[in-house]
C-alpha atoms as a PDB file:
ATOM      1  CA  UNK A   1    -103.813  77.996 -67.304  1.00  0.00           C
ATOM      2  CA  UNK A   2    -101.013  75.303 -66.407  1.00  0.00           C
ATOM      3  CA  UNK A   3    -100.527  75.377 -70.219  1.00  0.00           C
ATOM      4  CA  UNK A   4    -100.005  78.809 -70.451  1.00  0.00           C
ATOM      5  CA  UNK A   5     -97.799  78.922 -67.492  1.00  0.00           C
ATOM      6  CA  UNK A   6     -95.519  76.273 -69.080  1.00  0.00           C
ATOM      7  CA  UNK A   7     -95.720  78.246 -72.159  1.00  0.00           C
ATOM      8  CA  UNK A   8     -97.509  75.935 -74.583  1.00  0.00           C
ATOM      9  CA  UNK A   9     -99.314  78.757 -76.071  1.00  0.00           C
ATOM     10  CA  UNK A  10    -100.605  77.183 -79.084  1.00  0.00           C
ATOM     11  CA  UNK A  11    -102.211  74.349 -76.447  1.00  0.00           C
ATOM     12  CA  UNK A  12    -103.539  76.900 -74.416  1.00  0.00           C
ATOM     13  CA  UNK A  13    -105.313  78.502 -77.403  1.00  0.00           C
ATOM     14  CA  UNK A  14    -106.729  75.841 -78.739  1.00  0.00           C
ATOM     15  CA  UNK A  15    -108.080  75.083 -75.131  1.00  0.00           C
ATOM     16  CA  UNK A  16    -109.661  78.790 -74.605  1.00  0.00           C
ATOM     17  CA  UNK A  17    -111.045  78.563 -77.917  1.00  0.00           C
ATOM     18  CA  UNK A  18    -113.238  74.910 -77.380  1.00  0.00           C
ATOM     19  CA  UNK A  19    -113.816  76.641 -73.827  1.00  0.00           C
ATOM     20  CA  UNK A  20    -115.461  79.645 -74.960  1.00  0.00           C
ATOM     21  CA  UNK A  21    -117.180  77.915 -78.377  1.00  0.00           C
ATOM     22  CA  UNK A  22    -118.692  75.194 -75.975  1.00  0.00           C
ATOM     23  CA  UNK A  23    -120.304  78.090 -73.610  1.00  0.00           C
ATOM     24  CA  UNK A  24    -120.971  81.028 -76.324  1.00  0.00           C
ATOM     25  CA  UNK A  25    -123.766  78.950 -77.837  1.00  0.00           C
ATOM     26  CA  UNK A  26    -125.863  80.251 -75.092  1.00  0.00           C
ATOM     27  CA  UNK A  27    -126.124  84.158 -76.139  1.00  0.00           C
ATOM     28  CA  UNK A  28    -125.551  82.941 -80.345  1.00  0.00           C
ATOM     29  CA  UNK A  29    -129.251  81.033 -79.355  1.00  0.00           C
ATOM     30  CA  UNK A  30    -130.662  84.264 -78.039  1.00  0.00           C
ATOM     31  CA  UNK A  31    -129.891  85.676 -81.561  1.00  0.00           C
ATOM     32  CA  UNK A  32    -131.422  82.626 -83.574  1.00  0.00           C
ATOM     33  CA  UNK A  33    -134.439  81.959 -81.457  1.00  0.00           C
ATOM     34  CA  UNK A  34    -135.938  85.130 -81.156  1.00  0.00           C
ATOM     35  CA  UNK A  35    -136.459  85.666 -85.107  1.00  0.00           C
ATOM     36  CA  UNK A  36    -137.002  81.686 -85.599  1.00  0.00           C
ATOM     37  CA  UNK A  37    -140.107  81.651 -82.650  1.00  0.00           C
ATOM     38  CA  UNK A  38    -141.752  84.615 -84.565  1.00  0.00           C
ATOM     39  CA  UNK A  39    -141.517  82.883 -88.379  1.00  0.00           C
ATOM     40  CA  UNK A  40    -142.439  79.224 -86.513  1.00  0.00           C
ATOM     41  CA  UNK A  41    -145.037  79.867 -84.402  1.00  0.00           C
ATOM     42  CA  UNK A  42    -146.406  82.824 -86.156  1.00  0.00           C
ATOM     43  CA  UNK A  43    -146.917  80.490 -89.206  1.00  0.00           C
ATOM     44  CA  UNK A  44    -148.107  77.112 -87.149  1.00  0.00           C
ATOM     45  CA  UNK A  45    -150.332  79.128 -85.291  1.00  0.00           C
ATOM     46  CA  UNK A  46    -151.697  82.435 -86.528  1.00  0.00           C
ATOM     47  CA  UNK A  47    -153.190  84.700 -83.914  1.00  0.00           C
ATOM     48  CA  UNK A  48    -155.116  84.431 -81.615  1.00  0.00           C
ATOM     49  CA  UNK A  49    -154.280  80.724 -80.983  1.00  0.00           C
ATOM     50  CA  UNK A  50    -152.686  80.319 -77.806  1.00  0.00           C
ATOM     51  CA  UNK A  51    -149.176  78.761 -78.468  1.00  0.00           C
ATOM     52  CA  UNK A  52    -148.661  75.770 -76.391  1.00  0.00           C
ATOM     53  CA  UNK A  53    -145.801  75.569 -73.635  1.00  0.00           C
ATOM     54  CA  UNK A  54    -144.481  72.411 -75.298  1.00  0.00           C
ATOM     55  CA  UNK A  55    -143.929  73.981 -78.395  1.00  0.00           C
ATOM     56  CA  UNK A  56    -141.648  76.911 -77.120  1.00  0.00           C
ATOM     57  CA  UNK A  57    -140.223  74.412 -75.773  1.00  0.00           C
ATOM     58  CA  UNK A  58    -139.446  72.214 -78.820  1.00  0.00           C
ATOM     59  CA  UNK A  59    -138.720  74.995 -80.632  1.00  0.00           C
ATOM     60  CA  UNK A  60    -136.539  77.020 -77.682  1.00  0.00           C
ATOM     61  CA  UNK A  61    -134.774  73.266 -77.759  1.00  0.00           C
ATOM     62  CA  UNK A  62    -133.654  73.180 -81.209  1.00  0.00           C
ATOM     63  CA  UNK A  63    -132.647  76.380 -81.514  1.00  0.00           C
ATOM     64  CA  UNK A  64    -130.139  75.888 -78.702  1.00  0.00           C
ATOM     65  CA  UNK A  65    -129.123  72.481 -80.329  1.00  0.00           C
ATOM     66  CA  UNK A  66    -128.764  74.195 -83.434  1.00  0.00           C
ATOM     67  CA  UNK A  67    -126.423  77.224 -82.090  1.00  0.00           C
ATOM     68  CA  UNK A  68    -124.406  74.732 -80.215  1.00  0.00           C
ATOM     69  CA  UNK A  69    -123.762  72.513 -83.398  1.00  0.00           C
ATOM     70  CA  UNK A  70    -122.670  76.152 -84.850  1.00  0.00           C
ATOM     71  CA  UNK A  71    -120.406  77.629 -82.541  1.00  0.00           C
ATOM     72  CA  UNK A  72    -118.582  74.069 -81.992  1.00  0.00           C
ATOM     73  CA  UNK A  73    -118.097  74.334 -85.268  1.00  0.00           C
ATOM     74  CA  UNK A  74    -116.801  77.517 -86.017  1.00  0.00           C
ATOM     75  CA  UNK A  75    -114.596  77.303 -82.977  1.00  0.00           C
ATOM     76  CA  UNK A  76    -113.160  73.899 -84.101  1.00  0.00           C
ATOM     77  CA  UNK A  77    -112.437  75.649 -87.986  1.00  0.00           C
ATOM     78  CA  UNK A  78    -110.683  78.366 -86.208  1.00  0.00           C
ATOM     79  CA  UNK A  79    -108.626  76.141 -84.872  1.00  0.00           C
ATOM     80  CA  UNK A  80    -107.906  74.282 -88.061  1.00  0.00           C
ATOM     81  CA  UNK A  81    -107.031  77.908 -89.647  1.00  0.00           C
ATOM     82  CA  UNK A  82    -104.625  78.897 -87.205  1.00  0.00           C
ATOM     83  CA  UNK A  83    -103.087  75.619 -86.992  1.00  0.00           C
ATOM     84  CA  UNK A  84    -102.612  75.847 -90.892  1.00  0.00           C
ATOM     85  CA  UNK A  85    -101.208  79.590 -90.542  1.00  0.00           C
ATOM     86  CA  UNK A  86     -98.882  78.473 -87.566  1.00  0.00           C
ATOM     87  CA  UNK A  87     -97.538  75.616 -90.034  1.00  0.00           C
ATOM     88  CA  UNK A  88     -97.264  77.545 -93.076  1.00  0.00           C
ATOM     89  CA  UNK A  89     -95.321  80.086 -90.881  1.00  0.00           C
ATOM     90  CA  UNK A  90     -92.854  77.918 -89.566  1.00  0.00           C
ATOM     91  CA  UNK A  91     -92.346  76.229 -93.164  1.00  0.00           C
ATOM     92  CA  UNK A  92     -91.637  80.008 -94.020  1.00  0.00           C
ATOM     93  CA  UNK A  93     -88.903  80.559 -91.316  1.00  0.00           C
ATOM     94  CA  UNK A  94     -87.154  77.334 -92.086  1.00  0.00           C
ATOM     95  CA  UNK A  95     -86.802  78.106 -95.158  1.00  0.00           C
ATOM     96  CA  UNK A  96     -85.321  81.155 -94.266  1.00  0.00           C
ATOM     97  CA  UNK A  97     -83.059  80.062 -91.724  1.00  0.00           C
ATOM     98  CA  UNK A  98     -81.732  77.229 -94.419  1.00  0.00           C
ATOM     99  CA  UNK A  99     -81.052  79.818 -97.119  1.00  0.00           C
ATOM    100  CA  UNK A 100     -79.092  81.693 -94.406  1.00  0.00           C
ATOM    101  CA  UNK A 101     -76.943  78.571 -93.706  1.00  0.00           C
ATOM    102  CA  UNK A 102     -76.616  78.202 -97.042  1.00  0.00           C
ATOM    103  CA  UNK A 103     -75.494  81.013 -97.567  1.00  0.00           C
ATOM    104  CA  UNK A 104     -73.123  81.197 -94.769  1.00  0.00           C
ATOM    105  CA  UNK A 105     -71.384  77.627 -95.604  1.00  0.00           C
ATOM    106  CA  UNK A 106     -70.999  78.753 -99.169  1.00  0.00           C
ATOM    107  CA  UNK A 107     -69.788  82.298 -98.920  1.00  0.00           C
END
């Protein structure tokens, strides 16, 4: 917030976005480990084997690894395209603003 007060927006974006990427994972797992239990354990255990506690464990465990390794990601290449936007936009209205001077000193 103290970044946003002081208006370094860009800062404070890239902040919110590793905030909410490093905490999201937690409802993107609910999404992955639901179909990934039923293909896993169907297929290491067909019915009516009881499914051990320590393997919904292992496999409730990667599954969270795995959607925090994913949203990290995809939070940190969001970052990377907006930085590259940001830059190609202020290459844009330099550019701009030098043809204008140019302009201006020569006519």
């Amino acid at each position: 917030i103290r970044m946003a007060r002081s208006q370094k927006f860009q800062l404070h974006q890239k902040w919110m976005i590793r905030h909410v990427s490093s905490g999201i994972w937690v409802a993107a797992q609910r999404f992955i480990a639901f179909p990934i239990c039923i293909a896993v354990l169907k297929v290491t255990h067909p019915p009516p084997v009881e499914i051990s506690q320590y393997l919904q464990s292992q496999v409730f465990g990667g599954t969270g690894l795995a959607a925090m390794i994913i949203c990290i990601t995809l939070g940190e290449w969001l970052i990377h395209r907006i930085s590259v936007k940001t830059r190609e936009e202020n290459v844009a209205k330099r550019k701009k603003t030098d043809l204008v001077l140019l302009q201006n000193a020569t006519g």
